[in-house]
N, C-alpha and C. Protein backbone atom coordinates (compact mmCIF):
# COMPACT_ATOMS: atom_id res chain seq x y z
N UNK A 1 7.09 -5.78 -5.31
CA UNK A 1 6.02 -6.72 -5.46
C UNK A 1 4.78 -6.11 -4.82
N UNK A 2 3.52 -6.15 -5.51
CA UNK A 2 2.20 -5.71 -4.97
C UNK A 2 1.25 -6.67 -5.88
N UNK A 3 -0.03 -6.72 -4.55
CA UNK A 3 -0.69 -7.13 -5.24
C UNK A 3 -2.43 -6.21 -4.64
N UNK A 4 -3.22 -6.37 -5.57
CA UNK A 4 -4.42 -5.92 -5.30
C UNK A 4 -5.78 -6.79 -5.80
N UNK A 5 -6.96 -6.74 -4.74
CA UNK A 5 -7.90 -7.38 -4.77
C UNK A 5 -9.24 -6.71 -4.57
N UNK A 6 -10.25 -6.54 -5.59
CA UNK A 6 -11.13 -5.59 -5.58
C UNK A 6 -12.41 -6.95 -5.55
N UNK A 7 -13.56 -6.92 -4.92
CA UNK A 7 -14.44 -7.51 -4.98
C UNK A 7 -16.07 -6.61 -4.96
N UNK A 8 -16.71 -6.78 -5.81
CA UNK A 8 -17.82 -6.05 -5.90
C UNK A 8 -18.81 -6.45 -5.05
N UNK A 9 -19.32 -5.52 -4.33
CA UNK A 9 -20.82 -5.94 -3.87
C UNK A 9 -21.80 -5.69 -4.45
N UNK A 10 -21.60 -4.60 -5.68
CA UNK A 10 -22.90 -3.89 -6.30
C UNK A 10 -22.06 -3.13 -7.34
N UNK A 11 -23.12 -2.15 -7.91
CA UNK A 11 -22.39 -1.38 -8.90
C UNK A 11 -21.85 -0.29 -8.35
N UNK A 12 -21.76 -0.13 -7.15
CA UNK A 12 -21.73 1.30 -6.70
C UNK A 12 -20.59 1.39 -5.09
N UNK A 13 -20.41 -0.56 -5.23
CA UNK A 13 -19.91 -0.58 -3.43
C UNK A 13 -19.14 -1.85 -3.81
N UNK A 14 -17.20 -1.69 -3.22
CA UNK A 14 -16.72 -2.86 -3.26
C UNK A 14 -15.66 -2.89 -2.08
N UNK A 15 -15.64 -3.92 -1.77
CA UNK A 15 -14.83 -4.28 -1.13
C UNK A 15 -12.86 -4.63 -1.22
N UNK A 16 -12.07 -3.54 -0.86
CA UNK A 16 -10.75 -3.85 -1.69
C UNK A 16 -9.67 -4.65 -0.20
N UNK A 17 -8.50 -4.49 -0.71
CA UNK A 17 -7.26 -5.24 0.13
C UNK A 17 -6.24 -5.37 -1.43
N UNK A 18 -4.91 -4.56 -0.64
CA UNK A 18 -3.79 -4.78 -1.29
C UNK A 18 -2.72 -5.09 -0.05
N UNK A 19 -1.38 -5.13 -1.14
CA UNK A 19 -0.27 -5.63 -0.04
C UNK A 19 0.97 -5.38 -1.06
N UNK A 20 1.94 -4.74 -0.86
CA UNK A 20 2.92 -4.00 -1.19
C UNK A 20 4.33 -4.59 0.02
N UNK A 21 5.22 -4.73 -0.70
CA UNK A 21 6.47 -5.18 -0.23
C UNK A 21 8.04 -4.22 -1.32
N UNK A 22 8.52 -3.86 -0.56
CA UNK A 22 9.81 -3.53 -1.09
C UNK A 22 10.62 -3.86 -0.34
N UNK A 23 12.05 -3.29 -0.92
CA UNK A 23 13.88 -3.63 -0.15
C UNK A 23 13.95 -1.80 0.15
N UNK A 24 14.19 -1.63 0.93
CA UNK A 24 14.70 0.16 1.41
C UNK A 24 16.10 0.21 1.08
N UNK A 25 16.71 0.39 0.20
CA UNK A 25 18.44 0.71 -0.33
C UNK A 25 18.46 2.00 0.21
N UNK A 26 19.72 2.26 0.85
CA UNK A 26 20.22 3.61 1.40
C UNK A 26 18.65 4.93 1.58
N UNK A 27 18.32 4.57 2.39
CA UNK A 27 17.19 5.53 2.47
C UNK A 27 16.31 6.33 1.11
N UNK A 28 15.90 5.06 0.30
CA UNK A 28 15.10 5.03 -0.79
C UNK A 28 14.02 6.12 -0.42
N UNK A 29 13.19 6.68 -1.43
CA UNK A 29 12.05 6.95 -1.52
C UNK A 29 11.06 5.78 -1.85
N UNK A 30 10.14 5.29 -1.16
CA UNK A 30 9.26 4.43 -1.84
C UNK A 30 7.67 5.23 -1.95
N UNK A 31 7.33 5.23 -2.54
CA UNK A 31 5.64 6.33 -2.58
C UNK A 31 4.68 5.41 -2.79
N UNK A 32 3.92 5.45 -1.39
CA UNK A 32 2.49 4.13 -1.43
C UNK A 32 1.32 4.84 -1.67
N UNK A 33 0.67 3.97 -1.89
CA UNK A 33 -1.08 4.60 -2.56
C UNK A 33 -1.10 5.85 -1.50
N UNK A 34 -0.57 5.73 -0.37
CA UNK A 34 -1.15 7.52 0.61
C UNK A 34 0.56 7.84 0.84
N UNK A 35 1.30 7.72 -0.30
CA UNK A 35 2.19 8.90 -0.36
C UNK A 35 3.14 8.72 1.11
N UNK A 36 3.56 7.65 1.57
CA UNK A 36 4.23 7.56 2.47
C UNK A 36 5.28 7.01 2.40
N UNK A 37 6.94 8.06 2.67
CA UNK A 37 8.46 7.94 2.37
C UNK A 37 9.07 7.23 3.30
N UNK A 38 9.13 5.71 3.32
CA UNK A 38 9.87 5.03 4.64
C UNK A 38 10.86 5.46 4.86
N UNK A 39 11.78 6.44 4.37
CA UNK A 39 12.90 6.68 4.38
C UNK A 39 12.61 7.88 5.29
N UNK A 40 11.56 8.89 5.54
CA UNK A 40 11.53 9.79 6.57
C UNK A 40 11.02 9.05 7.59
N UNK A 41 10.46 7.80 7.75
CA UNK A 41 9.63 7.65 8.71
C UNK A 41 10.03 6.83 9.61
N UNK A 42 11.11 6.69 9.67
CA UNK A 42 12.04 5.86 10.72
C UNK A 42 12.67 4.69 9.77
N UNK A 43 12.21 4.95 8.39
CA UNK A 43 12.90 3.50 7.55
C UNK A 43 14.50 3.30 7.91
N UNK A 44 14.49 1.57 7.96
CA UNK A 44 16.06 1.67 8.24
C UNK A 44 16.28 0.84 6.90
N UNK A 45 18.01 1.53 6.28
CA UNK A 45 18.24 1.05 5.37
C UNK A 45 18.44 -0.70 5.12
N UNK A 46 18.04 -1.20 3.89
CA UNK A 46 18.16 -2.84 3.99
C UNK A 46 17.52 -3.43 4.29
N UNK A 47 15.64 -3.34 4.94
CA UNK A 47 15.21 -3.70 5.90
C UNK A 47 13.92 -3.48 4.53
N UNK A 48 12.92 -4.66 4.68
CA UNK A 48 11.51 -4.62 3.59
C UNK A 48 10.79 -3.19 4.41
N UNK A 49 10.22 -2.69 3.55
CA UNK A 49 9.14 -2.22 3.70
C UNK A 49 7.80 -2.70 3.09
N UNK A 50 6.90 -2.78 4.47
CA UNK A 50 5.27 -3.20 4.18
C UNK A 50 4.44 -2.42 3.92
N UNK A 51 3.05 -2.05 3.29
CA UNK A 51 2.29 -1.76 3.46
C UNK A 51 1.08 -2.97 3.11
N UNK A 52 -0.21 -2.69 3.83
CA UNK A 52 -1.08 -3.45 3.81
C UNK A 52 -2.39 -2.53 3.68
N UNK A 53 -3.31 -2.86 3.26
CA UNK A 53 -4.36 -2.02 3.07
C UNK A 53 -5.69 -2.59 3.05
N UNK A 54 -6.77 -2.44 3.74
CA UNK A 54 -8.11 -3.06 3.20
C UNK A 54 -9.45 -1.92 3.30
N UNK A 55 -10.95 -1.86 2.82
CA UNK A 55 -11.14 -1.22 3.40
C UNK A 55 -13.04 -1.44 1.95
N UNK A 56 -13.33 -0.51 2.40
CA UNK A 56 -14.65 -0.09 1.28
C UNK A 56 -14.99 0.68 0.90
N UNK A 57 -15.45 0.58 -0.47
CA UNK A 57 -15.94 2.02 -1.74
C UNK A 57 -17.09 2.03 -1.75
N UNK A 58 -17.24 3.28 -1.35
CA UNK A 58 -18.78 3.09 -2.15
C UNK A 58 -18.85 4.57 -2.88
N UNK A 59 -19.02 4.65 -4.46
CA UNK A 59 -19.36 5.47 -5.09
C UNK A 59 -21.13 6.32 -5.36
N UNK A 60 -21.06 7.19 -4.82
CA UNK A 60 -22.58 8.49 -4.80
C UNK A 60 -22.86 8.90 -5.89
């Protein structure tokens, strides 16, 4: 389950926030927007994995 939320300030600058949920089965691979394997990173099997994200764009 994920979800994502982009809000514009302009044509050039926005404001985002997502939120990502999984199940970790036997030391899954899961790959998040920055490429990060809960399964190396102390993931324990059976157990959700979160990510959360917010932040701002601005395109030059």
């Amino acid at each position: 389950m994920s979800y994502w939320y982009q809000y514009d300030l302009s044509k050039r600058t926005a404001l985002y926030t997502s939120y990502a949920n999984a199940k970790n089965q036997k030391f899954s691979s899961i790959n998040t927007r920055y490429n990060v394997n809960f399964a190396d990173n102390g993931g324990t099997p059976g157990t959700p994995a979160k990510v959360f994200d917010i932040g701002i764009r601005h395109s030059f």
